[in-house]
Structures are given as C-alpha cells and as structure tokens.
PDB file of N, CA and C in Angstrom:
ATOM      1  N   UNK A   1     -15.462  35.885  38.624  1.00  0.00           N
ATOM      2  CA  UNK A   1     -15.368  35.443  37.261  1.00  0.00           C
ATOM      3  C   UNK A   1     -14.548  34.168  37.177  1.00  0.00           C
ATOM      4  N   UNK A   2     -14.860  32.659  36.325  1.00  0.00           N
ATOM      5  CA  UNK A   2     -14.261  32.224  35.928  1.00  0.00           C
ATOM      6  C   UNK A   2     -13.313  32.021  34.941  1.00  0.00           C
ATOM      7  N   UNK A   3     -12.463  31.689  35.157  1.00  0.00           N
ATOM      8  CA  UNK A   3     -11.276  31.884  34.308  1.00  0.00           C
ATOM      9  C   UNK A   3     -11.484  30.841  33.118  1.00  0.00           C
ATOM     10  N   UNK A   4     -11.015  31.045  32.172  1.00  0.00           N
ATOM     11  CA  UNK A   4     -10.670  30.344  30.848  1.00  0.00           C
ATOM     12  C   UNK A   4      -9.753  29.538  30.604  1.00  0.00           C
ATOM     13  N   UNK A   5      -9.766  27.969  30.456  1.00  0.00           N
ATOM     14  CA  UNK A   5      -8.268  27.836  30.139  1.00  0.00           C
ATOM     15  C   UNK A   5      -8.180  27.548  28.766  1.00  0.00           C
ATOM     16  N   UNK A   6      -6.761  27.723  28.640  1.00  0.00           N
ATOM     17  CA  UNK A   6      -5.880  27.946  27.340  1.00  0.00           C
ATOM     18  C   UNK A   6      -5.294  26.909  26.547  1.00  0.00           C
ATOM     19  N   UNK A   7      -5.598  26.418  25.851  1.00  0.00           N
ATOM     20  CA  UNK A   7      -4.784  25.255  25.730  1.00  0.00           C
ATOM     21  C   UNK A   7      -3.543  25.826  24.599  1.00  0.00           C
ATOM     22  N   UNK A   8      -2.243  25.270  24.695  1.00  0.00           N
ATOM     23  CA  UNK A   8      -1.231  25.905  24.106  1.00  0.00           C
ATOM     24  C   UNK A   8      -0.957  24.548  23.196  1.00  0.00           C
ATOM     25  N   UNK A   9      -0.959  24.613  22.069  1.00  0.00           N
ATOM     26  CA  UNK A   9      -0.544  23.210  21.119  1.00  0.00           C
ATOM     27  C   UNK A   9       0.098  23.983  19.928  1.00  0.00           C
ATOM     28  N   UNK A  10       1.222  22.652  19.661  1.00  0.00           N
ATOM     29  CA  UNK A  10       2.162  23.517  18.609  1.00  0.00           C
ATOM     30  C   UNK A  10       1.785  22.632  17.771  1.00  0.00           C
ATOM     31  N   UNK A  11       1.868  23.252  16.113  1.00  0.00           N
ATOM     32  CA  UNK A  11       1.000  22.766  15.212  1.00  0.00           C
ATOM     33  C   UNK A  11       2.069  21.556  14.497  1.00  0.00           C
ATOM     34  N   UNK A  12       1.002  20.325  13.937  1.00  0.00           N
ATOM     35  CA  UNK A  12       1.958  19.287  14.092  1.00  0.00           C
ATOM     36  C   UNK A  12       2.547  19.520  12.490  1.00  0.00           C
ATOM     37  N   UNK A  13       3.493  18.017  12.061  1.00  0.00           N
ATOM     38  CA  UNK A  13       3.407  17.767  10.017  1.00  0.00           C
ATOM     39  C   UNK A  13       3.898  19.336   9.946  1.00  0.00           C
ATOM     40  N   UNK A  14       3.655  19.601   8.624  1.00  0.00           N
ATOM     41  CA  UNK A  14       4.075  20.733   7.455  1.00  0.00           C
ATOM     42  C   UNK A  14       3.544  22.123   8.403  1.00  0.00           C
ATOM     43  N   UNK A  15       2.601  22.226   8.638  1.00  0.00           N
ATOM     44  CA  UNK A  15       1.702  23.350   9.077  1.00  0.00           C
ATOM     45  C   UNK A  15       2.491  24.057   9.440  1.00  0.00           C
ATOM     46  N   UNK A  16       3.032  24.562  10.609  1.00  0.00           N
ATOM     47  CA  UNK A  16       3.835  25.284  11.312  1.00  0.00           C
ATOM     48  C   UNK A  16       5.538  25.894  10.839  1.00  0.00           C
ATOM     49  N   UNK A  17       5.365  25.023   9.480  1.00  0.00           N
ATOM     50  CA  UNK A  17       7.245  25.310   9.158  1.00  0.00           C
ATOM     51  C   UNK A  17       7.100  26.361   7.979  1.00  0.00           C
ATOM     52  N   UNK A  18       8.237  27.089   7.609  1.00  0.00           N
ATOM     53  CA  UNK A  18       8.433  28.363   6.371  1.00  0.00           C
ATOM     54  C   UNK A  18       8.900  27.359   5.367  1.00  0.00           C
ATOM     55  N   UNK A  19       9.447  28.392   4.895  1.00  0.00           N
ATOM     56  CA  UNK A  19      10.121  28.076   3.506  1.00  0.00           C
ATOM     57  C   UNK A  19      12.094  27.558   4.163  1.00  0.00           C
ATOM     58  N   UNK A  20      12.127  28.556   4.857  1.00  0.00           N
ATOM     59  CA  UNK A  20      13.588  27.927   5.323  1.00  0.00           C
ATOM     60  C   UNK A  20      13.690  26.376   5.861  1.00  0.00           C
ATOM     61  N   UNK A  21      12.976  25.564   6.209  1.00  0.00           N
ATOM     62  CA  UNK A  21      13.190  24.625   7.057  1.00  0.00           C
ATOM     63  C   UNK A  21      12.663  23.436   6.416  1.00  0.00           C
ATOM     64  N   UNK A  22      13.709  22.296   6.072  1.00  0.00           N
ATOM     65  CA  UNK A  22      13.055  20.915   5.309  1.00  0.00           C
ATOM     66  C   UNK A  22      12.523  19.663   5.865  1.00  0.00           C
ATOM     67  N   UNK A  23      12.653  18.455   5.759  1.00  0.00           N
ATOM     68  CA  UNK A  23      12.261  17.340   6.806  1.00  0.00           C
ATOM     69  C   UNK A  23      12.938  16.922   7.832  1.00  0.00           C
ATOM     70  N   UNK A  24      14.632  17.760   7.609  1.00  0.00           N
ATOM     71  CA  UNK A  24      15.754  17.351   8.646  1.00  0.00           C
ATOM     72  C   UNK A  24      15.617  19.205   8.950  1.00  0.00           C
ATOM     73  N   UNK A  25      15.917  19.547  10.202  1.00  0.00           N
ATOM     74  CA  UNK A  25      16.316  21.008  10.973  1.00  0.00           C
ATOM     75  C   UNK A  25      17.817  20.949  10.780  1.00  0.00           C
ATOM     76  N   UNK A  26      18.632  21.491  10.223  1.00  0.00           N
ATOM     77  CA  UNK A  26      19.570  21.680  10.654  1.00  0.00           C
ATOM     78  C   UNK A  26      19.882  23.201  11.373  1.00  0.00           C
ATOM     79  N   UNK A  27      21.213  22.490  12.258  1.00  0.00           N
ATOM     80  CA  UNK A  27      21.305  24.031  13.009  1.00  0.00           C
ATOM     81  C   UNK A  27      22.309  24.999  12.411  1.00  0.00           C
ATOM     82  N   UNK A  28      21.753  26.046  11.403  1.00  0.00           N
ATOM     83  CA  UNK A  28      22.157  26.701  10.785  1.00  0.00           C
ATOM     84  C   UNK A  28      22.448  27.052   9.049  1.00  0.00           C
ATOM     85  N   UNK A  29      22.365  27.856   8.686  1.00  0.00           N
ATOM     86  CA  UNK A  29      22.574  27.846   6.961  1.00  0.00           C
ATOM     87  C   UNK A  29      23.848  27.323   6.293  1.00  0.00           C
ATOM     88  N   UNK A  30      25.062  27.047   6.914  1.00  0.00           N
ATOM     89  CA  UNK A  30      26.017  25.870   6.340  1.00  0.00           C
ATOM     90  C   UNK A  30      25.396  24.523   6.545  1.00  0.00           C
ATOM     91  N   UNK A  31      24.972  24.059   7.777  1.00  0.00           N
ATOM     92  CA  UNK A  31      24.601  22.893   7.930  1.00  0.00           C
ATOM     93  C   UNK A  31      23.501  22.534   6.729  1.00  0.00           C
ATOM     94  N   UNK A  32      22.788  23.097   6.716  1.00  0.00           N
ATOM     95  CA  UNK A  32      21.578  23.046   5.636  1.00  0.00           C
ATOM     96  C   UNK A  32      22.375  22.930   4.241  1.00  0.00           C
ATOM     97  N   UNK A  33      23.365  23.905   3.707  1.00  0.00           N
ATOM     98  CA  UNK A  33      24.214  23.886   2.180  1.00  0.00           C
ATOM     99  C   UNK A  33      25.006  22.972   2.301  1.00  0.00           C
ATOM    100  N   UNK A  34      25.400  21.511   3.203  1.00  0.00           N
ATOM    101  CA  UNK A  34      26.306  20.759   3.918  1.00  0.00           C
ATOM    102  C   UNK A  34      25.534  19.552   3.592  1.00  0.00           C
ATOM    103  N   UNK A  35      24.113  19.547   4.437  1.00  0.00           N
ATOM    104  CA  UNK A  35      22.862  19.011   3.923  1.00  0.00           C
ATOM    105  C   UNK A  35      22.739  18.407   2.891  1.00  0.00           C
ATOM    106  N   UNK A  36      22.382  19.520   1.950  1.00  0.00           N
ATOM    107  CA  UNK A  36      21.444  19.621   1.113  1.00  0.00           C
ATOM    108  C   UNK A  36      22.038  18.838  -0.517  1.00  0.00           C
ATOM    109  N   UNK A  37      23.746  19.225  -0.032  1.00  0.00           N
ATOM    110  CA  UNK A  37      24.977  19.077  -1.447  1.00  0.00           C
ATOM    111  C   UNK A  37      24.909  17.456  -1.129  1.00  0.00           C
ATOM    112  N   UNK A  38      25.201  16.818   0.249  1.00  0.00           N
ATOM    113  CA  UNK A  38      25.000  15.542   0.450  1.00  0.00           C
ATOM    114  C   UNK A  38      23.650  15.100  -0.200  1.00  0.00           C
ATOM    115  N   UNK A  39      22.687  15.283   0.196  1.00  0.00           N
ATOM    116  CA  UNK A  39      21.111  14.705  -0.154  1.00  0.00           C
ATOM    117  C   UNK A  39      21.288  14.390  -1.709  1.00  0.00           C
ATOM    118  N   UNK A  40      21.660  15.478  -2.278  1.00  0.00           N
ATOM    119  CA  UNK A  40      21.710  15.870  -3.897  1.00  0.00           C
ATOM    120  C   UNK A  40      23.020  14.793  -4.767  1.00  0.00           C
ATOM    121  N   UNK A  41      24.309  14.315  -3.965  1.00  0.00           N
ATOM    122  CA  UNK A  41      24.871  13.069  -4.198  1.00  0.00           C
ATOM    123  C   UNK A  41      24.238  12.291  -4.158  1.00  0.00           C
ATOM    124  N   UNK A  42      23.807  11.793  -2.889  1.00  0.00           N
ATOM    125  CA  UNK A  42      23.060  10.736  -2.873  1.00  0.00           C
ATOM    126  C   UNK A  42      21.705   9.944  -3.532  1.00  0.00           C
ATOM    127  N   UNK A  43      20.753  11.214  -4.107  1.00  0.00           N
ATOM    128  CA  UNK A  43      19.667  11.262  -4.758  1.00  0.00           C
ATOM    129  C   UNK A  43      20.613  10.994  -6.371  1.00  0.00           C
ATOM    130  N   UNK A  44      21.503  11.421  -7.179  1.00  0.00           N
ATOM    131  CA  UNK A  44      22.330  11.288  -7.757  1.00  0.00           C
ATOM    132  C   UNK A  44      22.606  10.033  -8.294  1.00  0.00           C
ATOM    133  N   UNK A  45      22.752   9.185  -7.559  1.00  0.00           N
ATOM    134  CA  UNK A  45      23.262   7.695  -7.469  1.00  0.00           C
ATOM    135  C   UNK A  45      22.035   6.593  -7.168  1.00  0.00           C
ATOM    136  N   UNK A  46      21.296   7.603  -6.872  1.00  0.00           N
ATOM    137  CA  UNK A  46      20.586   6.211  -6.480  1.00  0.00           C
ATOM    138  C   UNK A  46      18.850   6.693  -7.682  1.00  0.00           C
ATOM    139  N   UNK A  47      18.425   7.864  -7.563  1.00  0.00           N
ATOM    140  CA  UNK A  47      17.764   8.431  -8.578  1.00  0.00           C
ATOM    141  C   UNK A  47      17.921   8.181  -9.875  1.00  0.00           C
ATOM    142  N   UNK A  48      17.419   7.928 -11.063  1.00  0.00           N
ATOM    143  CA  UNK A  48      16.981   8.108 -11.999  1.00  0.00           C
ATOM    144  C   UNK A  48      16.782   9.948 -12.691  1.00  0.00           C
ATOM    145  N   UNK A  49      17.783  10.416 -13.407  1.00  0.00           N
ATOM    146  CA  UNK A  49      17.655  12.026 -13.380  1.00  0.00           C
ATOM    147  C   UNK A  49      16.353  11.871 -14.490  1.00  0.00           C
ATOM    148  N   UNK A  50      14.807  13.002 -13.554  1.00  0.00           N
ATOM    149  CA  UNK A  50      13.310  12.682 -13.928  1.00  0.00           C
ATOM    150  C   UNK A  50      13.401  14.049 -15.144  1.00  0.00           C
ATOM    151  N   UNK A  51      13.614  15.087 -13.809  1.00  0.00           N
ATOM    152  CA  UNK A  51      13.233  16.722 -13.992  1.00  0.00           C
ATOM    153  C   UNK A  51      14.695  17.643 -13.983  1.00  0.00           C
ATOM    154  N   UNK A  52      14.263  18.453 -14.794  1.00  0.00           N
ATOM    155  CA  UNK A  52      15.888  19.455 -14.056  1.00  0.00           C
ATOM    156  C   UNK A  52      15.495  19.929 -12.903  1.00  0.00           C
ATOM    157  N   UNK A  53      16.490  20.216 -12.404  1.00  0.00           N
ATOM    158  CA  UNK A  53      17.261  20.828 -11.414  1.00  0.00           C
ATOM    159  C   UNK A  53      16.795  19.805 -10.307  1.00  0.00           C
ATOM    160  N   UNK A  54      16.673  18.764 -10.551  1.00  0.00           N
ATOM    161  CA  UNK A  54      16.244  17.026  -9.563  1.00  0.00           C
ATOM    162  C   UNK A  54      17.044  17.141  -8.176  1.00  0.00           C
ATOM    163  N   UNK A  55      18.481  17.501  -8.458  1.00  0.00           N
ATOM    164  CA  UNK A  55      18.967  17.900  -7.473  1.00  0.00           C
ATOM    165  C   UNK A  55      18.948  19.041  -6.050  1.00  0.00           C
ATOM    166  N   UNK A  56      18.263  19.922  -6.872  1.00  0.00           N
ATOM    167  CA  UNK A  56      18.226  21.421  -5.919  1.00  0.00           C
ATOM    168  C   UNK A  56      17.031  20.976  -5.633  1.00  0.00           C
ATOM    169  N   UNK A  57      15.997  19.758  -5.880  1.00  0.00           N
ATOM    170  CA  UNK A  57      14.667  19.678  -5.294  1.00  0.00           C
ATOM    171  C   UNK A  57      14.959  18.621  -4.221  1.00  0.00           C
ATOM    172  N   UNK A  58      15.772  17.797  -4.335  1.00  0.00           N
ATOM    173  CA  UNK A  58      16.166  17.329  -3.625  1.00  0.00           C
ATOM    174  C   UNK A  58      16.616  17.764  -2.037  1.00  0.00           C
ATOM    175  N   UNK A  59      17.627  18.361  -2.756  1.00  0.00           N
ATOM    176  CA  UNK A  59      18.101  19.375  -1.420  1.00  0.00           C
ATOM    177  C   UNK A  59      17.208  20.334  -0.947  1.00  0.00           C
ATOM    178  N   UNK A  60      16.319  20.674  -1.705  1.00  0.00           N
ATOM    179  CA  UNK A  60      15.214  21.583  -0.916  1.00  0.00           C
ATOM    180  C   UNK A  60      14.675  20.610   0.160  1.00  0.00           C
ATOM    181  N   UNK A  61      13.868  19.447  -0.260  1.00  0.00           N
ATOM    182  CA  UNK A  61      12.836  18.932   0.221  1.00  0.00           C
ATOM    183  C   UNK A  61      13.882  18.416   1.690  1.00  0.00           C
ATOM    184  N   UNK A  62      15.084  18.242   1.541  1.00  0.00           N
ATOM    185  CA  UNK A  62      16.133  17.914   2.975  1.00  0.00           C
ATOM    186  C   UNK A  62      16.199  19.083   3.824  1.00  0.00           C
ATOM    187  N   UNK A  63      16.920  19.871   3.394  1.00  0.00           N
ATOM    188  CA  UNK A  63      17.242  21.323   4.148  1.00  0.00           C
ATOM    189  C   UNK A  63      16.875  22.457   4.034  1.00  0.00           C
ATOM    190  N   UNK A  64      15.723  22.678   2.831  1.00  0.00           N
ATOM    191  CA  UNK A  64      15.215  24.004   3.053  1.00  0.00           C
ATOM    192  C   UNK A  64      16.103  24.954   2.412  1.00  0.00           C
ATOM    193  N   UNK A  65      15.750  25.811   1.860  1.00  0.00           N
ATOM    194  CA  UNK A  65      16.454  26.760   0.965  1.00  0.00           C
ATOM    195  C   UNK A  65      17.877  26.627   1.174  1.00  0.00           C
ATOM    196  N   UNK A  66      18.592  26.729   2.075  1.00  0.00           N
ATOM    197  CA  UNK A  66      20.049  25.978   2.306  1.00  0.00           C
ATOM    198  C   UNK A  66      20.214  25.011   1.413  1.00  0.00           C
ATOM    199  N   UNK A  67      19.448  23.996   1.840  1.00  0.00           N
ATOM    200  CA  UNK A  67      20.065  22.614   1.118  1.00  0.00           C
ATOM    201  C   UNK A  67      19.611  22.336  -0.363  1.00  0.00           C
ATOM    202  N   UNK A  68      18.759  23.663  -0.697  1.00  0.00           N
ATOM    203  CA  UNK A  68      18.833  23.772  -2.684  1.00  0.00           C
ATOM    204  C   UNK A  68      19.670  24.477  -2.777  1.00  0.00           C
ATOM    205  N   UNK A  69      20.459  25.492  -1.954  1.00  0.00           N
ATOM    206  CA  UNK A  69      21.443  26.251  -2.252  1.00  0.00           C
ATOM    207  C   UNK A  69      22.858  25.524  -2.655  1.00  0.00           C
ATOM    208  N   UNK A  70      22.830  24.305  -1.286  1.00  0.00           N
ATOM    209  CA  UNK A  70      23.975  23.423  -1.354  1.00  0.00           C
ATOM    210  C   UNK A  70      24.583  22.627  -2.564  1.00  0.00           C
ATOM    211  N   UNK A  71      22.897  22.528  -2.663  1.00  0.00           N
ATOM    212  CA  UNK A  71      22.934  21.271  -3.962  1.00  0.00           C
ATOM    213  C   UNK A  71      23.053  22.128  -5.415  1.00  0.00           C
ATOM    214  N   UNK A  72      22.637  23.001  -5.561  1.00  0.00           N
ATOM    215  CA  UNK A  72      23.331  24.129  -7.000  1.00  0.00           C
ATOM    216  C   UNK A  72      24.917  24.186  -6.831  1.00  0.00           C
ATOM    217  N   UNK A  73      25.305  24.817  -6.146  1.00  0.00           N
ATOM    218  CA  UNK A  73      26.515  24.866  -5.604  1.00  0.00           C
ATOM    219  C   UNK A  73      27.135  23.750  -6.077  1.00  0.00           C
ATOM    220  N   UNK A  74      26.876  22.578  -5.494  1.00  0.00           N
ATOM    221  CA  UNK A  74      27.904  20.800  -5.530  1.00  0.00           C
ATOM    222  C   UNK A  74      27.274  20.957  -7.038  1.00  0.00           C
ATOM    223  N   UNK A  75      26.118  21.274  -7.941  1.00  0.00           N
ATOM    224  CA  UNK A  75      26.313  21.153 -10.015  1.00  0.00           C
ATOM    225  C   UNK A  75      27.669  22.007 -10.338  1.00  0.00           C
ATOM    226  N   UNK A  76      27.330  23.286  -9.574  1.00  0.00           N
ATOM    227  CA  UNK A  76      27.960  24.396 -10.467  1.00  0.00           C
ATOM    228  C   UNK A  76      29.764  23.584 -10.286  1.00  0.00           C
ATOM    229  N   UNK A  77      29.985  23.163  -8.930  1.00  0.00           N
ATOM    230  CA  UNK A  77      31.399  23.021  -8.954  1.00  0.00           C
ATOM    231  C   UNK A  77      31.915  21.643  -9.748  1.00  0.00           C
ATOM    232  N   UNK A  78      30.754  21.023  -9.820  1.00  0.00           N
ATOM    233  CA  UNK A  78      30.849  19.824 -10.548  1.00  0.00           C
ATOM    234  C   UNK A  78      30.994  20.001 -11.693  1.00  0.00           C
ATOM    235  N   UNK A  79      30.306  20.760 -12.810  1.00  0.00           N
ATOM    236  CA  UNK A  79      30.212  21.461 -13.844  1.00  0.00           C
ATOM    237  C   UNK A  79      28.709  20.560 -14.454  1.00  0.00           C
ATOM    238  N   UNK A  80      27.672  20.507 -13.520  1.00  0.00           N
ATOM    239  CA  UNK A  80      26.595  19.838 -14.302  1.00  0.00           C
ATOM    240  C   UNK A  80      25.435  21.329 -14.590  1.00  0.00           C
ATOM    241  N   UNK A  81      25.923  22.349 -14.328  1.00  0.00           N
ATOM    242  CA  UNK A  81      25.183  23.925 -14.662  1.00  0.00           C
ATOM    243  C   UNK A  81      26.230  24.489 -15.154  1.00  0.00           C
ATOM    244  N   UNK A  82      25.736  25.259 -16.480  1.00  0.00           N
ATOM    245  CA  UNK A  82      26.490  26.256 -16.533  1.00  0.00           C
ATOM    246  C   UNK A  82      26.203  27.420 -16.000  1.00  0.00           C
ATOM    247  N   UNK A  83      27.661  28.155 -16.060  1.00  0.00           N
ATOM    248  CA  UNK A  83      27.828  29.128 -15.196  1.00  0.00           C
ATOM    249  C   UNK A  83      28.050  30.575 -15.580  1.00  0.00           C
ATOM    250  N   UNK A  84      28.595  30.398 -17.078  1.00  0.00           N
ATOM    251  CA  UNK A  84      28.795  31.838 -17.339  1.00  0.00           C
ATOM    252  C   UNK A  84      27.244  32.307 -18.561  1.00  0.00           C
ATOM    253  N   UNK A  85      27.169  33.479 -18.928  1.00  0.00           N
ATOM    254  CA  UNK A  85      25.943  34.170 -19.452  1.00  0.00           C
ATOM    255  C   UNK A  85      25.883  33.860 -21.012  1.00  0.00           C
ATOM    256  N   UNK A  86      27.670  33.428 -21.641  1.00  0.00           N
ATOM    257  CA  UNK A  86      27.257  33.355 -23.059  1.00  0.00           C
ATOM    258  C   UNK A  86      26.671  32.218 -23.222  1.00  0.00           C
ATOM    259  N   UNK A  87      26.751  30.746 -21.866  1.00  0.00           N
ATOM    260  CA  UNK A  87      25.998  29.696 -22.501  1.00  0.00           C
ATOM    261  C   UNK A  87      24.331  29.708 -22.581  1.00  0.00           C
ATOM    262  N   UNK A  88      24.275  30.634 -21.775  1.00  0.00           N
ATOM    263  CA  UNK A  88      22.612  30.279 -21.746  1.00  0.00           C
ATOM    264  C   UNK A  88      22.411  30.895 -23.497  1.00  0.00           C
ATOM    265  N   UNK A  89      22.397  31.520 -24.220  1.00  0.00           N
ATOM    266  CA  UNK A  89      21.324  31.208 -25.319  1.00  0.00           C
ATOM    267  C   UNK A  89      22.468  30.088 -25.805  1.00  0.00           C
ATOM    268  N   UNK A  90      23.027  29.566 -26.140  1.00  0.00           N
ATOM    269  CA  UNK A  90      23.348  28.567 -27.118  1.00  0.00           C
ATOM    270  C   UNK A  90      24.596  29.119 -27.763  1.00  0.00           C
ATOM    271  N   UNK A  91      25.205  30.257 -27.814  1.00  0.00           N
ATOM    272  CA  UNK A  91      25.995  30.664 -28.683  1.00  0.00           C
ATOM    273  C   UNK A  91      27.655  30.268 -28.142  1.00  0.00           C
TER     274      UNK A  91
END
C-alpha cells in the first residue's frame, strides 16, 4: 500500500484565533488588561470619541477580552463609567 501524505498547515489571518486573542498575543491575562488600558489611552487622544464604549473596542480589537477588560477598568478608575446601580436609571 501506498502511503498518503499529509500536509500539516496552520490556518493563516483571523481564521484560527478565539475570542481570547487580539492583533497583538500577549503572554497572559494581565498582559492583555496592561494592553488593552494602554491601547484605550492612546485611541483616547488620538480618536475622535464615535461610539460608546470606543474604548473597550479598542482594547478588544488589541488584546482580546483582556484588553476590553483593561480598558473598562482604566473608565471605571478614571470615572468615565459609572459604577454604582442608582446611576444607571437617572435617579
């Protein structure tokens, strides 16, 4: 019998990545919330604010759920989200 060969190829672009992982890898879930709070300054300053939460998309599209985590995080401590339950309706 002849044998078969295999070809082994790793899939290139977007294809192959989850939801955890953005256009930069970082190694690990601080690095990514480290990431992501940077990306979200920087997009900040140099951005035009389009959409809410501009920032946590930001940091997504860098680090991957980390780096939208990061970037909520750097509003909330900033105070550009609120944080406690009576503000959300308005009262």
């Amino acid at each position: 019998m002849a044998r078969r060969r295999v070809s082994h190829r790793r899939g290139g672009g977007f294809g192959g990545r989850g939801m955890m992982s953005g256009i930069i890898k970082p190694k690990g879930l601080i690095a990514a919330i480290i990431l992501g709070a940077g990306a979200a300054t920087l997009a900040e300053k140099i951005l035009p604010p389009v959409i809410p939460y501009q920032s946590a998309a930001v940091g997504f599209a860098v680090g991957g759920v980390g780096g939208a985590v990061g970037a909520l995080a750097r509003d909330m401590l900033k105070g550009g989200i609120s944080t406690t339950i009576s503000n959300i309706g308005g009262y």
